[in-house]
Protein backbone atom coordinates (compact mmCIF):
# COMPACT_ATOMS: atom_id res chain seq x y z
CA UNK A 1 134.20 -133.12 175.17
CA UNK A 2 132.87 -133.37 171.30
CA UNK A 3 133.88 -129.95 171.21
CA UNK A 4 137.35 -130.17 172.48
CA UNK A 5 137.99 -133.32 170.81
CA UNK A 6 137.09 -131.81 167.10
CA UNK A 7 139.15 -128.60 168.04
CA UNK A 8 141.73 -130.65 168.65
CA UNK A 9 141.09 -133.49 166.23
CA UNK A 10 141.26 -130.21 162.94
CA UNK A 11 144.55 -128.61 164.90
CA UNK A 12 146.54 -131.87 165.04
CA UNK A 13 145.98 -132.38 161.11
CA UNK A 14 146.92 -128.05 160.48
CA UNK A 15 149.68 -128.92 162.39
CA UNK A 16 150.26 -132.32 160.26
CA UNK A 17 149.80 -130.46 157.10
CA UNK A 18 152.53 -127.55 158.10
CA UNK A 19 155.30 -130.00 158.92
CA UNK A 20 154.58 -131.78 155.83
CA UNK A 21 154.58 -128.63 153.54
CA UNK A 22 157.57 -128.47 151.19
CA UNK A 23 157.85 -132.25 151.61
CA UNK A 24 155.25 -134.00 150.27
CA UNK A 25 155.10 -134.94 147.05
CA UNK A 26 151.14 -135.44 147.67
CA UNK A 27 150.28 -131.69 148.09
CA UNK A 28 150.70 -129.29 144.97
CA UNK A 29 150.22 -126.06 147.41
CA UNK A 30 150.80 -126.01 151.47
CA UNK A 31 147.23 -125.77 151.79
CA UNK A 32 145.53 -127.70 149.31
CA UNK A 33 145.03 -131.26 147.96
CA UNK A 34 145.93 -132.06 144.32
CA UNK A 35 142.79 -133.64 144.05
CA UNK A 36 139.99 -131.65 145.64
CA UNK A 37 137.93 -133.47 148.22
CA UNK A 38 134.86 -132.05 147.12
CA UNK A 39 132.85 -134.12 150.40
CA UNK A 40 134.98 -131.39 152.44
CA UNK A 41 133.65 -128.87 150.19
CA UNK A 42 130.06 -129.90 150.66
CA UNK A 43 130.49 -129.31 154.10
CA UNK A 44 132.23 -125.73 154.17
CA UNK A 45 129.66 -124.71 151.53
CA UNK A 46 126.57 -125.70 154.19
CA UNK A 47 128.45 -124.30 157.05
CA UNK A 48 128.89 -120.89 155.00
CA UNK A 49 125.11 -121.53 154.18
CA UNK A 50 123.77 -121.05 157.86
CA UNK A 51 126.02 -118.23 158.43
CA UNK A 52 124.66 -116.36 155.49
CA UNK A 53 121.19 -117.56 156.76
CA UNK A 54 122.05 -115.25 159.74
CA UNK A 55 120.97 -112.14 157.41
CA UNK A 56 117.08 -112.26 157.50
CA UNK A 57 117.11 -114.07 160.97
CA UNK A 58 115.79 -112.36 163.95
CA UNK A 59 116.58 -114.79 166.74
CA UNK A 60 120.11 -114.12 166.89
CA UNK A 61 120.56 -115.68 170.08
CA UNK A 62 119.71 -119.27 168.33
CA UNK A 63 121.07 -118.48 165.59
CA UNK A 64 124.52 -118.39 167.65
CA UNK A 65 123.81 -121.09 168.81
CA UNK A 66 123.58 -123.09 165.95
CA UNK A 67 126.51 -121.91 164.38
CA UNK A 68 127.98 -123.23 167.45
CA UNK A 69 126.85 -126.50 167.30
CA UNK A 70 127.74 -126.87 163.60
CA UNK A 71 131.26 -125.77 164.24
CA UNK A 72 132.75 -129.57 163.13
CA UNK A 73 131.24 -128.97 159.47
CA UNK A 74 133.65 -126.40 158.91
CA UNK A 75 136.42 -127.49 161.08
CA UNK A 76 136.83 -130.95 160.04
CA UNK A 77 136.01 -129.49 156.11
CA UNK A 78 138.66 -127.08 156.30
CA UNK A 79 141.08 -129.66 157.87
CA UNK A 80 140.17 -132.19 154.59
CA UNK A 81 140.97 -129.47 152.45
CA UNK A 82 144.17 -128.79 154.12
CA UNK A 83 145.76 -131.76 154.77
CA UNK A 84 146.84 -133.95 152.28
CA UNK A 85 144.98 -137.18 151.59
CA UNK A 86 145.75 -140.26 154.03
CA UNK A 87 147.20 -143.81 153.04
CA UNK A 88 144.80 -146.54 153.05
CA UNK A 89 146.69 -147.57 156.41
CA UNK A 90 146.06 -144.35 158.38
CA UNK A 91 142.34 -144.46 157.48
CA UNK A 92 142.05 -148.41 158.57
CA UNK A 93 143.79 -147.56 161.43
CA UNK A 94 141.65 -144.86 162.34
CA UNK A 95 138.50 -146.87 161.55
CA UNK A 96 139.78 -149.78 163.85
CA UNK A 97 139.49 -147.33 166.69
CA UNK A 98 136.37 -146.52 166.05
CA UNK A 99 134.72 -150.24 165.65
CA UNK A 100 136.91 -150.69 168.90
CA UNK A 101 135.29 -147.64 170.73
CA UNK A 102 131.79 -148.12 169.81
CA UNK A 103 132.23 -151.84 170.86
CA UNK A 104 133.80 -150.53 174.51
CA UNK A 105 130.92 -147.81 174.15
CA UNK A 106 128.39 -150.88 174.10
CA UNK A 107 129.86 -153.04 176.96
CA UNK A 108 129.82 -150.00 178.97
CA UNK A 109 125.99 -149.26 178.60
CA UNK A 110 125.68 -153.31 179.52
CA UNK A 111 128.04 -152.89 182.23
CA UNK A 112 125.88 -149.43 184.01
CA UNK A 113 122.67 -150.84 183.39
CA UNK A 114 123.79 -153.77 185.66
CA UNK A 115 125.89 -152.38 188.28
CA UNK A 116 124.57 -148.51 188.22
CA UNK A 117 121.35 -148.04 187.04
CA UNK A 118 118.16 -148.80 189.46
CA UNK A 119 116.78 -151.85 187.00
CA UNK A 120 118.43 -153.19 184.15
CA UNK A 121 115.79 -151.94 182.11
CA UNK A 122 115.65 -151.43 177.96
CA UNK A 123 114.66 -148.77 175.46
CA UNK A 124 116.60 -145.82 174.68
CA UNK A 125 116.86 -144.49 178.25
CA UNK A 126 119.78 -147.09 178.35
CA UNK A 127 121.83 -145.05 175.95
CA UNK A 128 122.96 -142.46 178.58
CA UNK A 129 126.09 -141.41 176.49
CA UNK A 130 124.15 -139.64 173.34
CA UNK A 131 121.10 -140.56 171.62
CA UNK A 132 120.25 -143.56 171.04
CA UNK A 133 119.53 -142.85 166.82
CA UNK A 134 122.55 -141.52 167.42
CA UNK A 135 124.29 -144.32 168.47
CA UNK A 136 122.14 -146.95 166.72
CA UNK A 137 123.62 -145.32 163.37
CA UNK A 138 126.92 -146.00 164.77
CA UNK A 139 126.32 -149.35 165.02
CA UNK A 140 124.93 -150.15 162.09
CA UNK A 141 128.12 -148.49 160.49
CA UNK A 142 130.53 -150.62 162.95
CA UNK A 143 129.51 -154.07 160.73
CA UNK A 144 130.32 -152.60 157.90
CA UNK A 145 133.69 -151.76 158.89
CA UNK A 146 134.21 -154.70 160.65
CA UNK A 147 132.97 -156.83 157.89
CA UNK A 148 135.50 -154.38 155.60
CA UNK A 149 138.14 -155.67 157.66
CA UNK A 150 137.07 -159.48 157.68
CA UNK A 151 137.94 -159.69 154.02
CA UNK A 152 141.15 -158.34 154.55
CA UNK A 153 142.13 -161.46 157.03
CA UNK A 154 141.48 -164.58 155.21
CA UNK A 155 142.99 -166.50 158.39
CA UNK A 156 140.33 -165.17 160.56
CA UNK A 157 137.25 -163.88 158.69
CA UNK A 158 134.94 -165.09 161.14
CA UNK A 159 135.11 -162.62 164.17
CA UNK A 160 132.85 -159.84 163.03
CA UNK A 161 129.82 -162.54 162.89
CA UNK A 162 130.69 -161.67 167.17
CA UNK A 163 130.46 -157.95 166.02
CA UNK A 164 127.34 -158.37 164.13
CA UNK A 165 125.82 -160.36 167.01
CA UNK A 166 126.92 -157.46 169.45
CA UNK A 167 125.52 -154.83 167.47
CA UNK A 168 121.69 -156.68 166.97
CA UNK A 169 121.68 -157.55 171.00
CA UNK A 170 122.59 -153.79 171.12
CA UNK A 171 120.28 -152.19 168.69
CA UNK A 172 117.30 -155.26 170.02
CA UNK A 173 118.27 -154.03 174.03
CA UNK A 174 118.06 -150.69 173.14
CA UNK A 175 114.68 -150.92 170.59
CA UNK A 176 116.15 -148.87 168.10
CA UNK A 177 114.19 -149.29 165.30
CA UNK A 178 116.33 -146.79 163.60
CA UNK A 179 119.13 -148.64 163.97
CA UNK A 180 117.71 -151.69 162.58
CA UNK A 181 116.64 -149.58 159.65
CA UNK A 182 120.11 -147.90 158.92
CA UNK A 183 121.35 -151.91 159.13
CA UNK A 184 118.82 -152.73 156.60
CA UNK A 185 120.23 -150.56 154.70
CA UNK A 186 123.78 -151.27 154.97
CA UNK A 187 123.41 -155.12 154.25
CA UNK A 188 124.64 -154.69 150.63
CA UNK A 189 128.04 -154.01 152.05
CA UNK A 190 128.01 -156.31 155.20
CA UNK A 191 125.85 -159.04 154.00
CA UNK A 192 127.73 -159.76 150.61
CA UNK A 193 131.41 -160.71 149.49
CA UNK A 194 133.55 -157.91 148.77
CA UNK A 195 134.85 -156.66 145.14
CA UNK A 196 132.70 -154.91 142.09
CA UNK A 197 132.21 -157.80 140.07
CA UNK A 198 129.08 -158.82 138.29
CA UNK A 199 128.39 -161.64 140.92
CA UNK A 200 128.44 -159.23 143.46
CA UNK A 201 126.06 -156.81 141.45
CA UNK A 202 123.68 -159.24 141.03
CA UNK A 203 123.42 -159.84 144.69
CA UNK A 204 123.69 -156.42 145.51
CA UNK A 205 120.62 -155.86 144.07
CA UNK A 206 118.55 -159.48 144.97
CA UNK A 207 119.63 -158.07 148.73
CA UNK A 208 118.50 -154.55 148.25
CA UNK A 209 115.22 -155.83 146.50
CA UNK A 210 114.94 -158.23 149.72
CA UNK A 211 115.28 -155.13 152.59
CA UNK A 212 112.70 -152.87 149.82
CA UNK A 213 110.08 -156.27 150.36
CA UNK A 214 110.63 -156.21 153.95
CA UNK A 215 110.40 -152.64 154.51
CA UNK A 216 107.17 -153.00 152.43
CA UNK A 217 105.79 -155.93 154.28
CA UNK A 218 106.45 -153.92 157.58
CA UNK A 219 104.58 -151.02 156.13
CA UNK A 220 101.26 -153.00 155.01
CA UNK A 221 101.84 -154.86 158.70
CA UNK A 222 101.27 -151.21 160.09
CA UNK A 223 98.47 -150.16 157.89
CA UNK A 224 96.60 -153.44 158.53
CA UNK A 225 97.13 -152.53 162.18
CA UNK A 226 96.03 -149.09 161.61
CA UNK A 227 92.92 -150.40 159.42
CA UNK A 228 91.85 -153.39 161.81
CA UNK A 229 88.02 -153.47 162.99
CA UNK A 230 86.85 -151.62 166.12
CA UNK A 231 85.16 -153.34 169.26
CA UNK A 232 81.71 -154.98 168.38
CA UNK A 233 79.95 -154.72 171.76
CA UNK A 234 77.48 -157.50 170.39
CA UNK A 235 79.52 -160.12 169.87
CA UNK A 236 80.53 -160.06 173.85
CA UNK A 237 79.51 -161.56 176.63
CA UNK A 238 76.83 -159.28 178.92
CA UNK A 239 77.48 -160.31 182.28
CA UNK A 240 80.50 -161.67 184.40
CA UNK A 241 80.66 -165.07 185.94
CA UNK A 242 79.92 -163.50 189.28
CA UNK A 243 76.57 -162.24 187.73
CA UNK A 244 77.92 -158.47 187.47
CA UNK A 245 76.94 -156.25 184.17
CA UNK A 246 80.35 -155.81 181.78
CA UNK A 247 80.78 -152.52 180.35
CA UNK A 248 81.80 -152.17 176.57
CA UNK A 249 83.01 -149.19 174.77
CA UNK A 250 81.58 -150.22 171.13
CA UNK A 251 83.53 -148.97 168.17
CA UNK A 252 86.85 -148.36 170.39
CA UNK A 253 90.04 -149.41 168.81
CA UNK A 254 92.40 -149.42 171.66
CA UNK A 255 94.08 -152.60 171.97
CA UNK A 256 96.71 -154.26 174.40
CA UNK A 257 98.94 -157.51 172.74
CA UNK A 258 95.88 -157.55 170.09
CA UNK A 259 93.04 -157.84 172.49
CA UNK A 260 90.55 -154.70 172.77
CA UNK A 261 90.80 -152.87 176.25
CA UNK A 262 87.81 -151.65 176.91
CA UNK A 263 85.66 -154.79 176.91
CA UNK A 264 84.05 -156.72 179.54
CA UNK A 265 84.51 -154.10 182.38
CA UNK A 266 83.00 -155.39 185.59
CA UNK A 267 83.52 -152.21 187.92
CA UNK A 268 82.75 -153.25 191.18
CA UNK A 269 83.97 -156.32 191.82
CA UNK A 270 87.19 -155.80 189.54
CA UNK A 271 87.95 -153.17 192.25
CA UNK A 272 86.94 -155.01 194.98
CA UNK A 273 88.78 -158.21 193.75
CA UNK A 274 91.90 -155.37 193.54
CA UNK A 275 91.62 -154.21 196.96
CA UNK A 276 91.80 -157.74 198.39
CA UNK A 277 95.12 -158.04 196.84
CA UNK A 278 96.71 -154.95 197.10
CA UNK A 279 97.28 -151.82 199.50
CA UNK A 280 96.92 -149.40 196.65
CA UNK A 281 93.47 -148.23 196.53
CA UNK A 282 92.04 -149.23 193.26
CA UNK A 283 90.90 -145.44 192.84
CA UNK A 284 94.14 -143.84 193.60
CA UNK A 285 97.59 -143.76 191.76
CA UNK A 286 100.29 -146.01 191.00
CA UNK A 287 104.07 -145.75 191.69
CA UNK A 288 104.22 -143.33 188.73
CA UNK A 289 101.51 -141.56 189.33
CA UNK A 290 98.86 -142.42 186.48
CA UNK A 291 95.42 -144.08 187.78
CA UNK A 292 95.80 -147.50 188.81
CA UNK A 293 92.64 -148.67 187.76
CA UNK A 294 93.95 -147.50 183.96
CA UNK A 295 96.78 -149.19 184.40
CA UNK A 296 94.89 -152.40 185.67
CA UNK A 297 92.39 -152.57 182.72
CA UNK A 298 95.20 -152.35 180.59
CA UNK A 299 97.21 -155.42 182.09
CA UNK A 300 94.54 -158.09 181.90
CA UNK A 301 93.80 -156.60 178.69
CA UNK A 302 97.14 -157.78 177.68
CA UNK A 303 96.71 -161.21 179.19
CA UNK A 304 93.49 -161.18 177.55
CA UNK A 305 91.34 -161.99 180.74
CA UNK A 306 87.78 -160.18 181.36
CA UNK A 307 88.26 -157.27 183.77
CA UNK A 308 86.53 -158.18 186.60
CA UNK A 309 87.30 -160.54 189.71
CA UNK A 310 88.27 -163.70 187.61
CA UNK A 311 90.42 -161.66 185.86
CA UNK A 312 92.49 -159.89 188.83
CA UNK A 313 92.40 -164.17 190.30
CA UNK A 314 94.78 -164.86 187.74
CA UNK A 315 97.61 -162.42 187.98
CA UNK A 316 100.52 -163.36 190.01
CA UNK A 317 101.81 -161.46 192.80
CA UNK A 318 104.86 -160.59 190.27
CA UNK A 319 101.96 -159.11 187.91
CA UNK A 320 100.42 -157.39 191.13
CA UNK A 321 103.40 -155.58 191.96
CA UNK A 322 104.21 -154.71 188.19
CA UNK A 323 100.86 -152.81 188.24
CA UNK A 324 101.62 -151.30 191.27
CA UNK A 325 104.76 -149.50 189.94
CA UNK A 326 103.05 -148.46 186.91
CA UNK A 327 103.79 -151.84 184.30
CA UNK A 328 100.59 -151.30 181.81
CA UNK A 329 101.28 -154.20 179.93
CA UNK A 330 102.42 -158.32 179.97
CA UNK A 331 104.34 -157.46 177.25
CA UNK A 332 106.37 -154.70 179.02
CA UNK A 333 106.83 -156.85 181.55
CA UNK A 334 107.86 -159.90 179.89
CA UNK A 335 108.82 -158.21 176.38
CA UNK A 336 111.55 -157.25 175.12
CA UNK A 337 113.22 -155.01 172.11
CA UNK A 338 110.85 -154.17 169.01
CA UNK A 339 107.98 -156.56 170.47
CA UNK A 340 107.79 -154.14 173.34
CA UNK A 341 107.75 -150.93 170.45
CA UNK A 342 105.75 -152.46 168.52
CA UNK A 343 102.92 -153.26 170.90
CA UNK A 344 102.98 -149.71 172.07
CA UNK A 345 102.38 -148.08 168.57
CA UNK A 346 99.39 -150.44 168.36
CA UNK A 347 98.28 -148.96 171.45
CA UNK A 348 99.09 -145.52 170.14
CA UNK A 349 97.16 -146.29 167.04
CA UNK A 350 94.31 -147.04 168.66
CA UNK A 351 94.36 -143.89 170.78
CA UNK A 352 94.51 -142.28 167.82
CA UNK A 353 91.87 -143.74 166.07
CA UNK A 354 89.87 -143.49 169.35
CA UNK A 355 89.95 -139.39 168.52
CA UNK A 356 92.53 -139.23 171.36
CA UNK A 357 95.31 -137.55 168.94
CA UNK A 358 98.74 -139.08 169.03
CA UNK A 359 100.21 -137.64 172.55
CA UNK A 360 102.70 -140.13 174.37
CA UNK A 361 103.55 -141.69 170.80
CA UNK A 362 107.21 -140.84 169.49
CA UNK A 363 106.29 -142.31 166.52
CA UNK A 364 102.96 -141.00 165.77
CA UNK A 365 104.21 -137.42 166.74
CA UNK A 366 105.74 -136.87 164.25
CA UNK A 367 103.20 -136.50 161.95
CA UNK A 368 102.01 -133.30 163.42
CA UNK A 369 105.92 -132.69 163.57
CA UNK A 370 105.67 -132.83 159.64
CA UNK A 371 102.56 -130.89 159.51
CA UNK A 372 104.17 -128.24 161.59
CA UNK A 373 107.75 -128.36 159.38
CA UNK A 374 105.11 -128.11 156.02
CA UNK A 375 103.53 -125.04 157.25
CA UNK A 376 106.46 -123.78 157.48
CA UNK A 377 107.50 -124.12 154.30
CA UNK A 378 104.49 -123.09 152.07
CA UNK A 379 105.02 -119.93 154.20
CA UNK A 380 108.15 -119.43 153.02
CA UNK A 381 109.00 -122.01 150.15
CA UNK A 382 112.04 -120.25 148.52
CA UNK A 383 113.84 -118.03 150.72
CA UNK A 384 113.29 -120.11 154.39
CA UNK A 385 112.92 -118.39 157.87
CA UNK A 386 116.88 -118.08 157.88
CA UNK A 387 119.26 -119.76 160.11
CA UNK A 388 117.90 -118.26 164.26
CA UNK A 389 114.40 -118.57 163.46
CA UNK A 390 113.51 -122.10 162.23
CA UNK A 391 112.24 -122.93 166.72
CA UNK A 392 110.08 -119.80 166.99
CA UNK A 393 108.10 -120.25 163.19
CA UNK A 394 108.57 -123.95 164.14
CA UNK A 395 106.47 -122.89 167.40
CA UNK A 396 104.04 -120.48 165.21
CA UNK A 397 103.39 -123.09 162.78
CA UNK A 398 102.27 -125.65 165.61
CA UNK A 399 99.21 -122.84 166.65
CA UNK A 400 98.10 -122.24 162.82
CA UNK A 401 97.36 -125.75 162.16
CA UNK A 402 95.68 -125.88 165.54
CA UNK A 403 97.82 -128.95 167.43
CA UNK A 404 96.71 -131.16 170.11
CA UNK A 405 100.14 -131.46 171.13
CA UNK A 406 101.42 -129.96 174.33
CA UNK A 407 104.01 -127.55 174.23
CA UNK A 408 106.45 -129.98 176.08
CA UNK A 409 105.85 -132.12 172.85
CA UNK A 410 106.28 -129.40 169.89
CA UNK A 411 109.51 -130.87 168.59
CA UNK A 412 110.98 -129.94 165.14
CA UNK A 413 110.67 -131.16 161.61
CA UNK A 414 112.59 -134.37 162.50
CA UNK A 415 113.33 -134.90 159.09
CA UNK A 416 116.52 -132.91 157.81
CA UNK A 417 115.36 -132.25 154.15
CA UNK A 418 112.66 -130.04 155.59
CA UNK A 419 114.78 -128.62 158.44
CA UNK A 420 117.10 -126.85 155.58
CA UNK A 421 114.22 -125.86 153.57
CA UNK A 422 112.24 -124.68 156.67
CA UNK A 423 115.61 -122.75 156.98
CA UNK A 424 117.09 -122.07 153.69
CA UNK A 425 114.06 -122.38 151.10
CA UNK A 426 114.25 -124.29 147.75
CA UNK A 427 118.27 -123.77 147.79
CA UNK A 428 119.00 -124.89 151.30
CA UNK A 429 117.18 -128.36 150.40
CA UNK A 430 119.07 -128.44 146.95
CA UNK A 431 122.63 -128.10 148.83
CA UNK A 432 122.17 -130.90 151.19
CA UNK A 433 120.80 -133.41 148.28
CA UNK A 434 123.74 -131.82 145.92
CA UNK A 435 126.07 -132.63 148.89
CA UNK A 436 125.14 -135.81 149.44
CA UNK A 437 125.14 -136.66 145.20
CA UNK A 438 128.79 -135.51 145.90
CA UNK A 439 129.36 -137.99 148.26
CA UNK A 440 127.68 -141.24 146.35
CA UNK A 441 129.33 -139.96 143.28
CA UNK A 442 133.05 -140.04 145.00
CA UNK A 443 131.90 -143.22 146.86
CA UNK A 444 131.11 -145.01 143.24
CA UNK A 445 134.72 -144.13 142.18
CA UNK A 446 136.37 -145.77 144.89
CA UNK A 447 134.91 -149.24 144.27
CA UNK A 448 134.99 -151.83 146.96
CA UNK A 449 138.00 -150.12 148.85
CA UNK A 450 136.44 -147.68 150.01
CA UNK A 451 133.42 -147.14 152.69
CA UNK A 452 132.32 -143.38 151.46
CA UNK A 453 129.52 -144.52 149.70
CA UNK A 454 127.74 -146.82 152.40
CA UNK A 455 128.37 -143.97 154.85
CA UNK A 456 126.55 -141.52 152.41
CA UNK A 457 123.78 -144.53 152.24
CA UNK A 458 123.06 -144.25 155.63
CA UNK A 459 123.43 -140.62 156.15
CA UNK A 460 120.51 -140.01 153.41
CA UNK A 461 118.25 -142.50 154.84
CA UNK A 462 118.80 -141.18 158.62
CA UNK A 463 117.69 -137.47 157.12
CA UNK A 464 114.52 -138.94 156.49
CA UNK A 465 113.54 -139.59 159.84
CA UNK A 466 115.87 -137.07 161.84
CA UNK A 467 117.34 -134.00 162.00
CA UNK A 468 120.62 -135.25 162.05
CA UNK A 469 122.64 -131.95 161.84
CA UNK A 470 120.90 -129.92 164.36
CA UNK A 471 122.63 -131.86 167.36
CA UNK A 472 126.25 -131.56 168.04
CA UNK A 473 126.30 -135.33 168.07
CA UNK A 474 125.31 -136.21 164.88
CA UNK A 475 126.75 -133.15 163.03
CA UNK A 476 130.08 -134.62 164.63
CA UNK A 477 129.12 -137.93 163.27
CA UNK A 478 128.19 -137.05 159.81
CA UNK A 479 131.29 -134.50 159.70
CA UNK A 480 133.62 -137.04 160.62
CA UNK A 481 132.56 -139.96 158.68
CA UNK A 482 132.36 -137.84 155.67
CA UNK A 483 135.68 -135.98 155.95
CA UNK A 484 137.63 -138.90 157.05
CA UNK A 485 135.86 -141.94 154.18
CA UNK A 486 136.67 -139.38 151.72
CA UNK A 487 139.91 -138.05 152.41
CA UNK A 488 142.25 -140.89 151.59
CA UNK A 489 144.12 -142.18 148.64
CA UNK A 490 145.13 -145.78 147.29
CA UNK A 491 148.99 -147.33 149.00
């Protein structure tokens, strides 16, 4: 449907552009703009990039592929080259749709999770539609155009707090800490009064410094985390009330909601307290198949009881059957949003500091991720792999640097910088930053009226963290935004 929708999206603006040729005063040529939308450029000149990239790639087959899936670079470039620039009333008319989609895109993930889906459920398994980074950066982006169109209504500036408070219940529901990053990012532009003047400078840059503090504060929150002190078997208790010898693992990190797993393991009677209260054998599986007495540790972990009979007395029979089906955690159960995400990278962190490397973490992945991307490029720093043959070096690089990761796991660079340069060398890295100092230079120029430049904002920051233009979704996304922010002109 992306597919058809672009095709048909760049053929109704040709179309546009040939019954206005001759006629409009706008266009100096029936094919191009009097002013050159150089964002439109950018795009055709990447595009053009991965097809030359084509010439020292092997995998031809991928390399196809990709083409494919970057198709909207050069379609929607060529069609902002082509057709003359839009009134500021098209473009707000067009960007009304879009807040108005994305908010029926929203209540329609609320509305299947509760009528369709099995549970109700969070996390990004709720996002059926695309990803949810995907969609998160959508978000973000819809309070800035909502908040755009707030200071054009002085009667009734107040309704996109309602968006705002959509998009946070969204982005919380959904624990997309991207998406609370790319909003981060945008709050110069949704958080502060419109207009260039020096007020708003000033602010501009107290409410950047106050999202740089935050990010920091989150960062040293981590590393503390990461840093904390392991399990000091002497400072426990030796036996169980029941008179039964606890186990410790001393010098383990692992924790669950801050308190240390493996500590104060009474084996025997913690399963024999667990049979009396269940029918799943404390030795077998749970409902998903991992070991229930894993599972079970980790729960009263998180409640911080002792794991042994006194500990299994005080879970409910709501906590019984949450362990059952596989619920490792109080705070999974009861939890919600980032306090669910960030209680499992704790976990993860301890794994990995535990020696168990950083399998089942998303986040912790993608450091090996990076180290595979790296490899990559000090192989081949300035002429890349070319455009088919980024997965199988990708896939080499992951056995040089000897990976714990399973194969199901070996993802790419996740970080867009490195995926052109893994690609493209030195030059494919200096096109994307040269096209996005193209599109922060043209958003600077249009002031407050226009929306380029927190678009470009966001874009930059999302490359950091994904590989935004190797999915058809967000090559759409950026290819859109970009084509359609830029390609308008003043009433």
């Amino acid at each position: 449907m992306m597919s058809i929708a672009t095709g048909l999206l760049g053929a109704v603006w040709l179309a546009d552009c040939a019954m206005r040729r001759g006629r409009d005063s706008r266009a100096s040529s029936p094919t191009l703009n009097r002013s050159l939308n150089w964002v439109s450029v950018g795009l055709i000149a990447l595009y053009v990039l991965h097809t030359i990239g084509m010439a020292w790639s092997e995998d031809w087959t991928y390399g196809l592929h990709d083409l494919r899936a970057k198709l909207p670079m050069l379609a929607l470039g060529l069609a902002g080259l082509a057709v003359p620039p839009m009134v500021r009333k098209d473009r707000d008319r067009a960007l009304k749709v879009f807040l108005f989609a994305v908010m029926a895109a929203l209540l329609g993930l609320f509305l299947n999770a509760a009528f369709f889906a099995e549970s109700f459920g969070q996390g990004r398994a709720v996002s059926v539609y695309i990803s949810h980074v995907r969609f998160g950066m959508m978000l973000a982006f819809s309070v800035v155009v909502a908040r755009y169109f707030s200071h054009a209504q002085t009667k009734t500036r107040c309704w996109w707090w309602a968006v705002l408070a959509a998009v946070l219940g969204g982005l919380w529901w959904m624990q997309a800490v991207t998406g609370f990053v790319m909003l981060a990012v945008l709050a110069p532009w949704w958080a502060l009064p419109s207009g260039w003047s020096q007020r708003r400078r000033f602010r501009t840059a107290w409410t950047t410094g106050a999202v740089v503090i935050l990010a920091a504060v989150i960062l040293l929150k981590v590393g503390m985390s990461a840093a904390g002190e392991p399990l000091h078997a002497e400072d426990l208790p030796t036996h169980s009330a029941a008179g039964e010898l606890y186990e410790h693992v001393d010098g383990s990190f692992i924790q669950e909601n801050g308190h240390f797993v493996w500590a104060s393991v009474a084996w025997g009677e913690l399963a024999y307290a667990w049979n009396q209260r269940s029918t799943r054998s404390f030795n077998g599986k749970n409902l998903r198949g991992q070991s229930l007495s894993g599972t079970l540790i980790r729960f009263l972990a998180s409640k911080g009881q002792p794991k042994d009979a006194e500990g299994v007395a005080s879970l409910s029979s709501v906590e019984i059957a949450a362990i059952e089906r596989g619920v490792p955690s109080t705070v999974e159960l009861h939890g919600s949003g980032l306090v669910v995400r960030w209680n499992r990278l704790q976990f993860a962190l301890g794994r990995w500091r535990d020696g168990q490397g950083v399998q089942g973490s998303s986040a912790l992945q993608r450091i090996e991720h990076l180290r595979a991307a790296w490899a990559v490029v000090s192989a081949h720093p300035l002429g890349g792999v070319g455009t088919g043959d980024v997965p199988s070096a990708t896939a080499a690089a992951y056995e040089q640097i000897n990976s714990a990761l399973e194969p199901a796991f070996r993802h790419r660079a996740h970080n867009q910088y490195l995926a052109l340069w893994e690609a493209f060398g030195l030059f494919g890295l200096f096109a994307l930053l040269g096209w996005l100092a193209l599109g922060m230079y043209q958003g600077l120029r249009e002031g407050s009226a226009g929306l380029l430049l927190p678009f470009i904002a966001m874009v930059a920051m999302a490359f950091l963290t994904e590989d935004t233009l190797e999915t058809q979704s967000g090559v759409t996304l950026v290819a859109w935004g970009a084509v359609l922010l830029s390609g308008w002109r003043a009433d």
